[in-house]
Protein backbone atom coordinates (compact mmCIF):
# COMPACT_ATOMS: atom_id res chain seq x y z
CA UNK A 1 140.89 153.45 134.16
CA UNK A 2 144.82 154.60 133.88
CA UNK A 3 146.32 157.24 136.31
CA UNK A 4 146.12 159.89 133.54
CA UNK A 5 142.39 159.61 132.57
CA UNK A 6 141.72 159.38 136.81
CA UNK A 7 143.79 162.52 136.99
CA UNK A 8 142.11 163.76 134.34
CA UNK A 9 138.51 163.19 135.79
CA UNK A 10 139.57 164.92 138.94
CA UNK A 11 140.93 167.92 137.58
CA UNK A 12 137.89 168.14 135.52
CA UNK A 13 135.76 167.91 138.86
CA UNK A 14 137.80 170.51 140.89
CA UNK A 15 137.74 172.67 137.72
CA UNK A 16 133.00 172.24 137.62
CA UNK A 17 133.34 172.59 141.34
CA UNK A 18 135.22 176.15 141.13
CA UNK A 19 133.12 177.52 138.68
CA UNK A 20 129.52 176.51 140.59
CA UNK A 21 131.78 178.37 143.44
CA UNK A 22 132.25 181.32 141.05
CA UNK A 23 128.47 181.45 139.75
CA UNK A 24 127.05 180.93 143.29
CA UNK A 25 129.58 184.02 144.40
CA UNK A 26 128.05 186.15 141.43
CA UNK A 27 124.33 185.67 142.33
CA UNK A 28 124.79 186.01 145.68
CA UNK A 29 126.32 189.42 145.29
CA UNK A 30 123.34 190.36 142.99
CA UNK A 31 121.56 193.28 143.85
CA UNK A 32 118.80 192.06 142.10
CA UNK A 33 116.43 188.86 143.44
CA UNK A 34 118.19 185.78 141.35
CA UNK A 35 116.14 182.78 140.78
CA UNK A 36 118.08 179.77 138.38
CA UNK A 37 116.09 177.10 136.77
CA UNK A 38 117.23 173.82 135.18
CA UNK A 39 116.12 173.10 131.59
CA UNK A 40 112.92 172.04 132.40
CA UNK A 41 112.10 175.04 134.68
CA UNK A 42 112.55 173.49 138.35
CA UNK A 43 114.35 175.98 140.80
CA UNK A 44 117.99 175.04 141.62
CA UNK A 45 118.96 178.09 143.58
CA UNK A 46 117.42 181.62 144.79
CA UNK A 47 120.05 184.46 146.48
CA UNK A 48 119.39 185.92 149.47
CA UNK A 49 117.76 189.39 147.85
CA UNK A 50 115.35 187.06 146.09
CA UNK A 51 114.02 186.19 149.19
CA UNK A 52 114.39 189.61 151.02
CA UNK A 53 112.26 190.73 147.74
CA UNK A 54 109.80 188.41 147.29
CA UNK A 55 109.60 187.58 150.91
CA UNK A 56 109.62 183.84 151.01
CA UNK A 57 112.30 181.45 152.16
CA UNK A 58 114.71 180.84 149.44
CA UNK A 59 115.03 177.55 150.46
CA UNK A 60 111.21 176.45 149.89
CA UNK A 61 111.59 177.04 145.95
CA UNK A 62 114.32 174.83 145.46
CA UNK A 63 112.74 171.83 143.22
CA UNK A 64 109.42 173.61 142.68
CA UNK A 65 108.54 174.40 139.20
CA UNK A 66 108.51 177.90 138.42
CA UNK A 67 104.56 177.20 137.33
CA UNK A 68 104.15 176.14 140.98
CA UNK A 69 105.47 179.30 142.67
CA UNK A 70 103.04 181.91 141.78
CA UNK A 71 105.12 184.59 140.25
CA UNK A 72 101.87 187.25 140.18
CA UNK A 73 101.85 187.07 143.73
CA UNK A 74 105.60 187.00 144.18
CA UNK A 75 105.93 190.34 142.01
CA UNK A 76 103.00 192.25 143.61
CA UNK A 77 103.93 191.44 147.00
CA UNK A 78 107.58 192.83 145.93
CA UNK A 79 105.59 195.90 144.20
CA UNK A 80 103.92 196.36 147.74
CA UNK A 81 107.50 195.75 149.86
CA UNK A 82 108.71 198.83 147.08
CA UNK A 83 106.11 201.28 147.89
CA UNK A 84 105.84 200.94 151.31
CA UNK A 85 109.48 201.22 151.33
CA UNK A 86 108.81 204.64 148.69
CA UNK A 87 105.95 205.65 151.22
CA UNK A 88 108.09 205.91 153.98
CA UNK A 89 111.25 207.89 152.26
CA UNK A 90 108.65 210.27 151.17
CA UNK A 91 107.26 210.92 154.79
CA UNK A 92 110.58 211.07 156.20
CA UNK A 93 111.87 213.84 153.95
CA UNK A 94 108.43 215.93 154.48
């Protein structure tokens, strides 16, 4: 390998490497839960409202397949978080 294809190779890295940085920035200031998948469905990343929503570590779906996670009782633990959450602006304003 030549100087110019090595330079090449690491420009090309630092260029992957500041767009990962730009995706991870954009999920992570989702206000929605964000769960990315590879091609074949295994978890590569959750933000931090994904777990605040669902209420599991985002950390312990990384490398699961999303047919391992139970997403039914993911959502209706989220649909309980939302109405407790609903339940209690309603009694506060009465």
């Amino acid at each position: 390998m030549n100087l110019v294809s090595t330079s090449t190779v690491a420009l090309k890295k630092q260029e992957n490497h500041q767009e990962s940085l730009n995706y991870a920035y954009l999920f992570e200031s989702a206000m929605d839960g964000v769960m990315v998948t590879d091609e074949f469905g295994f978890v590569q990343y959750t933000n931090k409202n994904y777990e605040l929503l669902f209420g599991v570590s985002r950390y312990t779906e990384i490398g699961k397949h999303v047919n391992d996670i139970g997403v039914d009782e993911l959502i209706l633990n989220a649909l309980k978080k939302e109405k407790m959450l609903l339940e209690g602006i309603f009694l506060l304003q009465t």
